[in-house]
Protein backbone atom coordinates (compact mmCIF):
# COMPACT_ATOMS: atom_id res chain seq x y z
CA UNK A 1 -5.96 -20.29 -0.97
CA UNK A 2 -8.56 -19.57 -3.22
CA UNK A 3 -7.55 -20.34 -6.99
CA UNK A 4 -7.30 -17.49 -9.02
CA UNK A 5 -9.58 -19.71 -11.94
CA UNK A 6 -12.60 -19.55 -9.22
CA UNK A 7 -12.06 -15.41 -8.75
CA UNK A 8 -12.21 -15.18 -13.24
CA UNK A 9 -15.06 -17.72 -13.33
CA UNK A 10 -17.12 -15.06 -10.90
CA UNK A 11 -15.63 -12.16 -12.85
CA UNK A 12 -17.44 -14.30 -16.10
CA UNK A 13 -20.86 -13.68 -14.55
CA UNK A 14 -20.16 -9.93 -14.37
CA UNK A 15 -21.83 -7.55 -16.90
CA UNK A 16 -19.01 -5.98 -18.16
CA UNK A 17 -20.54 -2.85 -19.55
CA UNK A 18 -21.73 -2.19 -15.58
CA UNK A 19 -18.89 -2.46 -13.84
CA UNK A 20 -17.89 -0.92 -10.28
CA UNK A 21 -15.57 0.08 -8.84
CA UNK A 22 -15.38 -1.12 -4.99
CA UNK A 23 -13.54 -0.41 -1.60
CA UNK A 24 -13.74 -0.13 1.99
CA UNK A 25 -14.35 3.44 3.19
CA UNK A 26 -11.22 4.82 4.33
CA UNK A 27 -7.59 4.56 3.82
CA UNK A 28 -7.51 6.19 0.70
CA UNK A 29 -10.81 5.59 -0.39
CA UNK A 30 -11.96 9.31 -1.29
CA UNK A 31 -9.63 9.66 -4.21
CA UNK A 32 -10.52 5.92 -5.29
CA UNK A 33 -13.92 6.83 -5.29
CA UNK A 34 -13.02 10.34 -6.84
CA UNK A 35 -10.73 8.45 -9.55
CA UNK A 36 -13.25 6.32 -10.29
CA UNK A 37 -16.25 8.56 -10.90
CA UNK A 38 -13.60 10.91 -13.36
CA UNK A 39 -13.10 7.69 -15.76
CA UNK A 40 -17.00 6.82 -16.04
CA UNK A 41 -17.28 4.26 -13.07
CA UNK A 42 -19.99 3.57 -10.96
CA UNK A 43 -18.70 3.23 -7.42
CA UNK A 44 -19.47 1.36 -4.20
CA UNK A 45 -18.37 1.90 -0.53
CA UNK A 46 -18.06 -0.47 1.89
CA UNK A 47 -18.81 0.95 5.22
CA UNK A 48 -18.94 1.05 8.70
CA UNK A 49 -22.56 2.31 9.94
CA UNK A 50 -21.33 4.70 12.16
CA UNK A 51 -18.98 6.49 9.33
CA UNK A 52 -21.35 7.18 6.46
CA UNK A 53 -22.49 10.83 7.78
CA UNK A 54 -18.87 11.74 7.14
CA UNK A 55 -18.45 10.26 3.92
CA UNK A 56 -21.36 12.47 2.94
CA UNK A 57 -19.40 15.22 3.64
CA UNK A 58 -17.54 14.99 0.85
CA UNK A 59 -20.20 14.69 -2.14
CA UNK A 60 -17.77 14.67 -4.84
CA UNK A 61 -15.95 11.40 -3.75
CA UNK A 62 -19.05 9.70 -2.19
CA UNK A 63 -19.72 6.85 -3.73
CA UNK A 64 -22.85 5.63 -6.06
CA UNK A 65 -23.74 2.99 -3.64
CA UNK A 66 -23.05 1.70 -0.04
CA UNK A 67 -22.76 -1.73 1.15
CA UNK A 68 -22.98 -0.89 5.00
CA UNK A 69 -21.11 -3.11 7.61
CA UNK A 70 -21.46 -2.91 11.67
CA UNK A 71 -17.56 -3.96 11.39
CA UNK A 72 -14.88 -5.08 9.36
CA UNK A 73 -15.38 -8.55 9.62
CA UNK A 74 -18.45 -8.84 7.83
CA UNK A 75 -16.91 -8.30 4.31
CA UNK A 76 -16.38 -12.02 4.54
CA UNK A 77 -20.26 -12.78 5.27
CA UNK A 78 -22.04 -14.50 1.97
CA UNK A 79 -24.33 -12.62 2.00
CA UNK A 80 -21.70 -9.14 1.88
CA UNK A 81 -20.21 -10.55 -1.11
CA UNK A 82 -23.28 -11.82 -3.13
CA UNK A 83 -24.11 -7.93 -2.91
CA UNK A 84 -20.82 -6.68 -4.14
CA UNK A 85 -20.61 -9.27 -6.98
CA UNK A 86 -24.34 -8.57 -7.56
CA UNK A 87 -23.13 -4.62 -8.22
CA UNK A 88 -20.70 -6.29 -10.60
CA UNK A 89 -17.82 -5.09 -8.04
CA UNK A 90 -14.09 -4.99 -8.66
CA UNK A 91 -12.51 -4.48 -5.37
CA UNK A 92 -9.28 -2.00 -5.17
CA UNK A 93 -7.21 -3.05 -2.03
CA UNK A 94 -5.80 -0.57 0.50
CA UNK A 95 -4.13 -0.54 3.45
CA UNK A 96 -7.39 -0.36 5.84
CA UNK A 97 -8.93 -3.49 4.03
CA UNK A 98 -5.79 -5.45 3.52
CA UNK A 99 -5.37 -5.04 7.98
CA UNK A 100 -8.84 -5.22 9.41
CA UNK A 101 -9.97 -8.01 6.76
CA UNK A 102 -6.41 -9.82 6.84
CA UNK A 103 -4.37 -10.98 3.80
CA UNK A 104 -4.71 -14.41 5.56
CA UNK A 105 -8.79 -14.22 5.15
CA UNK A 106 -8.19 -12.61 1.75
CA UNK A 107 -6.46 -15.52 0.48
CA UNK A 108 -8.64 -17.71 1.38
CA UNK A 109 -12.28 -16.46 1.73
CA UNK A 110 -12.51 -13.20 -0.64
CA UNK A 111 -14.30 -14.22 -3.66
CA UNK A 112 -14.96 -11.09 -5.29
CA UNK A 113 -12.64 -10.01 -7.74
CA UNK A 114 -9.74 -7.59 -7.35
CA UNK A 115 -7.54 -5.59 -9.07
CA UNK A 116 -3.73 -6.86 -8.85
CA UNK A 117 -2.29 -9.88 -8.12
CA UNK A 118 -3.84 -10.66 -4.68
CA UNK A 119 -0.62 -13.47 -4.28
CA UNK A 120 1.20 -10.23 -3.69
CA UNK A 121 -0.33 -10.06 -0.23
CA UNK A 122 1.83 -12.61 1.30
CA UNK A 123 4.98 -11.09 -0.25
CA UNK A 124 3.73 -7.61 1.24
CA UNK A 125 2.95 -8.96 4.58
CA UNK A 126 5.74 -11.81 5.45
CA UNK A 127 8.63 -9.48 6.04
CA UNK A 128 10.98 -12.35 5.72
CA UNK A 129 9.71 -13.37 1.97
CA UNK A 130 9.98 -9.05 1.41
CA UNK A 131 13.57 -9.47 1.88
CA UNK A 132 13.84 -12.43 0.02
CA UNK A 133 11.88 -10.25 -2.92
CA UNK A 134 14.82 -6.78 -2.35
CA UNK A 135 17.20 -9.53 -2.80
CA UNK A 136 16.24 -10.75 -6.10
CA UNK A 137 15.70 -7.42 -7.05
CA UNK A 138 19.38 -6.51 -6.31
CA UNK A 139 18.00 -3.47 -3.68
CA UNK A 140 19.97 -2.08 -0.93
CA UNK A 141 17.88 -2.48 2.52
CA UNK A 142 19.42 -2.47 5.92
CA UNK A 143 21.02 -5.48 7.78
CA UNK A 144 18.85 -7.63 9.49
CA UNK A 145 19.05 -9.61 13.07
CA UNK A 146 17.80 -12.21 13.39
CA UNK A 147 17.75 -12.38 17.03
CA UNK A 148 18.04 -9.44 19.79
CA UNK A 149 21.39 -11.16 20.64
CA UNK A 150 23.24 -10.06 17.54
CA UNK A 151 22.10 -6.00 17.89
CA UNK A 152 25.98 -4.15 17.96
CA UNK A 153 24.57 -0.63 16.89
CA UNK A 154 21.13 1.40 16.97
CA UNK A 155 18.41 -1.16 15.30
CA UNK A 156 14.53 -0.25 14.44
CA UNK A 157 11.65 -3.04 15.83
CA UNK A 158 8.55 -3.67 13.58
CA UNK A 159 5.72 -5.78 13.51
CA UNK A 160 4.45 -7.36 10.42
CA UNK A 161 1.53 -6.33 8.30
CA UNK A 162 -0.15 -2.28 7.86
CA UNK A 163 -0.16 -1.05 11.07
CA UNK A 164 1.17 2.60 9.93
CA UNK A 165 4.32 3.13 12.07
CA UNK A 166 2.32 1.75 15.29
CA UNK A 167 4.18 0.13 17.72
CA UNK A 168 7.63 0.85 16.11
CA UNK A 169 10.60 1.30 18.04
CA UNK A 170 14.09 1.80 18.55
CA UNK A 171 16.61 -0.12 20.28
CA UNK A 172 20.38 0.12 20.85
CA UNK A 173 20.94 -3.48 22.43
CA UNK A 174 19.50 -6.81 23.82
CA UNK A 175 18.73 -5.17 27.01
CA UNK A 176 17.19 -2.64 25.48
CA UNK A 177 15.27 -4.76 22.87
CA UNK A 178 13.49 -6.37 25.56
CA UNK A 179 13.02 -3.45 27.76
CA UNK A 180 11.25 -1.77 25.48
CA UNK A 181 9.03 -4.79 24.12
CA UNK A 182 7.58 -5.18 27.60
CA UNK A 183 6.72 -1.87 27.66
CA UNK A 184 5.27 -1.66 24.09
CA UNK A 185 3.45 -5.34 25.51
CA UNK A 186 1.91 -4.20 28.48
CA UNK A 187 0.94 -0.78 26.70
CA UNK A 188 -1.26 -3.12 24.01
CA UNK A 189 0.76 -1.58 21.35
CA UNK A 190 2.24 -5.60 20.40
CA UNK A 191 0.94 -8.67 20.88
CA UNK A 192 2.73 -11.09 23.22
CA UNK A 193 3.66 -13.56 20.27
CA UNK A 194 3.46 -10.91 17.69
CA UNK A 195 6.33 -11.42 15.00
CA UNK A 196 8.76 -8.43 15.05
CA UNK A 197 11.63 -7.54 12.84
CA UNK A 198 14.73 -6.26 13.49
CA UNK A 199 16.43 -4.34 10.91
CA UNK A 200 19.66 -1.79 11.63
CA UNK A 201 18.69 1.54 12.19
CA UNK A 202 20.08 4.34 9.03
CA UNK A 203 20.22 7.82 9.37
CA UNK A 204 18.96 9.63 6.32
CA UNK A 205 15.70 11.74 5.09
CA UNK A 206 12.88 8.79 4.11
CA UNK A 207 11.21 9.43 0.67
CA UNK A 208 8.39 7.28 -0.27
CA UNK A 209 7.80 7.09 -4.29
CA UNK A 210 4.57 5.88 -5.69
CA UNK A 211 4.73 3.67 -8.30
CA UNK A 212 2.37 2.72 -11.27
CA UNK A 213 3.37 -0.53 -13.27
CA UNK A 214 0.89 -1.45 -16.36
CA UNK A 215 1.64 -3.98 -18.51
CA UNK A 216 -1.21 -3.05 -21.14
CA UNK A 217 -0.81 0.82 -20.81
CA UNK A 218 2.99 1.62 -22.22
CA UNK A 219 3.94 5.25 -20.94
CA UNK A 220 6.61 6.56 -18.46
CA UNK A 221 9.99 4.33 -18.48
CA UNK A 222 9.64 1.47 -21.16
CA UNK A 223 9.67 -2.33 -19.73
CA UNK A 224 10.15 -5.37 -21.79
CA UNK A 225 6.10 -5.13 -20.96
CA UNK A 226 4.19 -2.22 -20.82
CA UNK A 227 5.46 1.03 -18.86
CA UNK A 228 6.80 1.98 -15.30
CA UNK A 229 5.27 5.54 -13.86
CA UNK A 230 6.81 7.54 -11.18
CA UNK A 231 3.09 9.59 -9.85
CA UNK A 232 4.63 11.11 -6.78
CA UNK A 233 6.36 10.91 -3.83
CA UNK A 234 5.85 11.84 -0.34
CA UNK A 235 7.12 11.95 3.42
CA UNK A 236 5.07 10.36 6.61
CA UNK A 237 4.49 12.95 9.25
CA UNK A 238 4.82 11.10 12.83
CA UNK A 239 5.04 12.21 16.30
CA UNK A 240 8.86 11.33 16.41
CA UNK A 241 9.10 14.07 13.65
CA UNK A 242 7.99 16.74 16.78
CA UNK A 243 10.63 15.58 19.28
CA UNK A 244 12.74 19.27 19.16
CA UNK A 245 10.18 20.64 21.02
CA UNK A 246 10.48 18.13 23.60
CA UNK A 247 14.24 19.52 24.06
CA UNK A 248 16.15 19.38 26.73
CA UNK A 249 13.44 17.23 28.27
CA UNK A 250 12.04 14.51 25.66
CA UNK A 251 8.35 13.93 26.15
CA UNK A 252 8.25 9.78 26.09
CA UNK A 253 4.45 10.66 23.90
CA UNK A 254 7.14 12.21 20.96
CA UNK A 255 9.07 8.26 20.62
CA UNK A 256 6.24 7.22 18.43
CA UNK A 257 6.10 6.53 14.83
CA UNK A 258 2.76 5.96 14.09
CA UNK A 259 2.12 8.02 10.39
CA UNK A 260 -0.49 10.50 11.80
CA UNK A 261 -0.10 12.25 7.86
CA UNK A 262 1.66 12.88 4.94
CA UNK A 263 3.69 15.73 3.32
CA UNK A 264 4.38 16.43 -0.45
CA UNK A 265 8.08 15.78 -1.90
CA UNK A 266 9.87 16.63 -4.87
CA UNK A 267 13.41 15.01 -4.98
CA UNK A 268 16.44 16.84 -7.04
CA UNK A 269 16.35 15.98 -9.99
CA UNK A 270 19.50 13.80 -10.49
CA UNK A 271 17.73 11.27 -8.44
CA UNK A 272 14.69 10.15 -10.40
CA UNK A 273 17.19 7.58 -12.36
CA UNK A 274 17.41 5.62 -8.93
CA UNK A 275 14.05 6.03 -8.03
CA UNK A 276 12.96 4.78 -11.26
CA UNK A 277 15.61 1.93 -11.35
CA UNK A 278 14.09 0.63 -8.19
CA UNK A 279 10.89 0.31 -9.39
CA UNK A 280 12.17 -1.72 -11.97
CA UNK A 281 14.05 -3.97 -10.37
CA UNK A 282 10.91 -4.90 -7.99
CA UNK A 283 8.84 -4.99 -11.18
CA UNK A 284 10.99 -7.60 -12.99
CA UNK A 285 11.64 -9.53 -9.56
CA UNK A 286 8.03 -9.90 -8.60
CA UNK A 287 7.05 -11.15 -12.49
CA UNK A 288 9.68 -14.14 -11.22
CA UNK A 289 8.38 -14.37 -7.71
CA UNK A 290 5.09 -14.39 -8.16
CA UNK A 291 3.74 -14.27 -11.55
CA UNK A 292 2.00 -12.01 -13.07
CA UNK A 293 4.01 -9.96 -10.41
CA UNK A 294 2.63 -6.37 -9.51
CA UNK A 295 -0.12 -4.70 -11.23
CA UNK A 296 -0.99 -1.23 -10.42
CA UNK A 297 0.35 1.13 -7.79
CA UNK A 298 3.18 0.29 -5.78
CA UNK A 299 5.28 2.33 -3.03
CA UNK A 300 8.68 1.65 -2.10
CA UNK A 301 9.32 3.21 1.64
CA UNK A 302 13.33 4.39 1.15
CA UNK A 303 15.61 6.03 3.32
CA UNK A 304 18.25 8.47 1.50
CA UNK A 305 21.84 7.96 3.34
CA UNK A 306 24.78 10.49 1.38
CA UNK A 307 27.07 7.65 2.04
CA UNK A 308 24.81 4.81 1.03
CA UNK A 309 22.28 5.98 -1.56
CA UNK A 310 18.61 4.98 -1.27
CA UNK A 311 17.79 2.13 1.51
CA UNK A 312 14.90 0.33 0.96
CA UNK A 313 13.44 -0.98 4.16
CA UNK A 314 9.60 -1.79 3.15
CA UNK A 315 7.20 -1.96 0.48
CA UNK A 316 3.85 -1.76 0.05
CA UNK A 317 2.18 -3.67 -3.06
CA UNK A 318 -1.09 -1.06 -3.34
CA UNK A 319 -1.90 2.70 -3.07
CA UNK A 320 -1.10 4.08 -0.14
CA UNK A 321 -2.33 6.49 1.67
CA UNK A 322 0.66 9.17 0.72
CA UNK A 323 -0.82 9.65 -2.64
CA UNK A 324 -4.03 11.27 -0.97
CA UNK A 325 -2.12 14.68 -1.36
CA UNK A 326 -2.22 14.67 -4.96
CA UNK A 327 -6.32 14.54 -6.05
CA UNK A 328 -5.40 16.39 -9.09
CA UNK A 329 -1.99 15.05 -9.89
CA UNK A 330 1.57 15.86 -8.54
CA UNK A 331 4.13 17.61 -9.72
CA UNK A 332 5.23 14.56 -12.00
CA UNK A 333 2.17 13.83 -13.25
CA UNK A 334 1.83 17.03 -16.03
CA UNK A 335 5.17 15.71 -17.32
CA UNK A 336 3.19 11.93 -18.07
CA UNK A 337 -0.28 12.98 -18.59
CA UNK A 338 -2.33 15.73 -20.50
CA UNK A 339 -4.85 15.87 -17.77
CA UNK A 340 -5.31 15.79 -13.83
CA UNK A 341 -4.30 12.23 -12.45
CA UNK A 342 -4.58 10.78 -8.99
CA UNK A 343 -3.12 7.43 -8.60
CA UNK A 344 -7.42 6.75 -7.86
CA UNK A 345 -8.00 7.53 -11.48
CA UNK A 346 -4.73 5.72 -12.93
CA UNK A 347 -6.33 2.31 -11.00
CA UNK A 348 -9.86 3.60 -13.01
CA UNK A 349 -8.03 4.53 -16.56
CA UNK A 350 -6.00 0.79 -16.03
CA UNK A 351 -9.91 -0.96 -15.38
CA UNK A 352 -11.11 1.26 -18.17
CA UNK A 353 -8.50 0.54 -21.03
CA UNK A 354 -8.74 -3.37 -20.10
CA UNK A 355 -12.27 -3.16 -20.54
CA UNK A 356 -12.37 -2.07 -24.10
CA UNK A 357 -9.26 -4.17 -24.79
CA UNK A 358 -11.41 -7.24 -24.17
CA UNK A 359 -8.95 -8.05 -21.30
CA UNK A 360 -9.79 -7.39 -17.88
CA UNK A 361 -8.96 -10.76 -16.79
CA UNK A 362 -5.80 -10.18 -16.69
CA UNK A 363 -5.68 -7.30 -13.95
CA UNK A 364 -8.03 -9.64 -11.79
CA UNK A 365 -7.39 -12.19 -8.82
């Protein structure tokens, strides 16, 4: 694993006063890019060849400068990074880049700087050391098996890492379990010694909050260090959401859950407390987990049960692609800021404060 001394002592050859603002096209790269540009940034894209005529199409979110790629792979050529330090490049990590580049490669070969706390990645990823994290943080999640044997009620099947819902499935006992893992096998959807977790299976509506922790930038709920913002919530649209109109006969296409979209959600009211507790309690955890703990935007991926409260079964340690629906804020935003605010821009405002603080280093590894 790269030290995080080696990413700062690039970051020291950086002319501050030119910085850029970096990512792979796509994900949620438009409103990065869009954030950006709004707080004063120069940008740069990372992208495919094959893709820049359609980031074009949007002129107002392209970026300032391209670094083009014939695939994902080559972000980890020399000669890739040399040209995204040489742009004086800070790299803001999405889903996309965190599955086709790999946390694994990440760790170890990404030397241009990011923003967060790139250690987060294997507490993201390893869904065993993400349970280990809810249960410092005192969360409720749903019970785990550890093997197929032990499944006594309906139970969901994931693989690790961002793969959006793809390959998901549900199972309602051993037989089952490995019934349906052939056929997700021999469909390509899961790899033959691809990890898997098995977690119990909760009825409820999912809500997915979007977090923003800074700990140099005190506004929204007060921590012991800097502020915890709630910047919007939404709901993944997949094709198991469209299975009614497979009634009485269930199209096998609809048992998917692969997040095709996203829809906009405002909870009642009386549940914000919760949501914002939540936050909190991953906050503190991670600061003890893996210091300096998160930095930046956060989602926690919940399922609301009227018998058990909020569930959390996942979280992701980065914007997601949810807060693409709110390019000029959501409705929570107005009540925190004075002026339009994407989660893009809050990552930009963060860079931008640090900068004329005289302490970017700390938002780096």
């Amino acid at each position: 694993m790269i030290d995080r001394n080696e990413i700062l002592s690039v970051l020291s050859r950086y002319d501050l006063k030119k910085i850029s603002i970096a990512t792979l096209c796509s994900h949620s790269s438009l409103q990065i890019f869009h954030g950006a540009k709004r707080e004063g940034f120069r940008t740069v894209g990372i992208c495919l060849a094959d893709r820049v005529k359609y980031y074009q199409a949007f002129p107002e979110a392209f970026p300032d400068e391209l670094v083009v790629i014939d695939n994902y792979k080559d972000i980890l050529d020399d000669r890739v990074q040399e040209q995204l330090i040489g742009l004086n490049s800070i790299i803001i990590a999405h889903g996309s880049f965190v599955e086709y580049v790999g946390s694994k490669n990440i760790l170890d070969l990404f030397y241009v700087p990011m923003y967060g706390n790139r250690l987060v990645l294997e507490w993201e990823g390893d869904r065993e050391k993400q349970f280990k994290w809810f249960e410092k943080a005192g969360l409720n999640f749903p019970r785990i098996f550890r093997s197929p044997d032990e499944i006594d009620t309906y139970a969901f099947v994931k693989v690790y890492g961002a793969r959006g819902g793809r390959g998901y499935f549900k199972v309602s006992s051993r037989e089952d379990f490995y019934k349906k893992l052939d056929e997700k096998i021999k469909a390509g959807l899961i790899g033959e010694n691809e990890k898997l977790v098995i977690q119990e299976f909760v009825a409820g509506v999912r809500y997915y909050p979007h977090y923003f922790y800074s700990q140099i930038y005190s506004r929204g709920l007060k921590l012991s260090k800097g502020g915890l913002e709630l910047l919007s919530i939404d709901k993944r649209i997949e094709p198991i959401d469209e299975v009614y109109r497979g009634y009485p006969d269930i199209i096998p296409d609809y048992l998917d859950y692969t997040v095709t979209g996203n829809q906009p959600v405002v909870v009642r009211e009386s549940f914000l407390p919760q949501i914002l507790d939540m936050g909190v309690k991953l906050v503190e955890s991670s600061i003890e987990l893996f210091p300096p703990g998160l930095i930046g935007p956060f989602c926690i991926e919940t399922v609301y049960n009227p018998r058990k409260g909020f569930m959390v079964f996942e979280v992701s340690a980065r914007i997601v692609a949810g807060t693409n629906l709110y390019p000029e804020g959501s409705p929570y935003t107005p009540y925190l800021f004075r002026e339009p605010m994407s989660t893009g821009k809050r990552i930009a405002m963060d860079i931008r404060v640090a900068l004329e603080k005289g302490i970017i280093s700390s938002l780096i590894y």
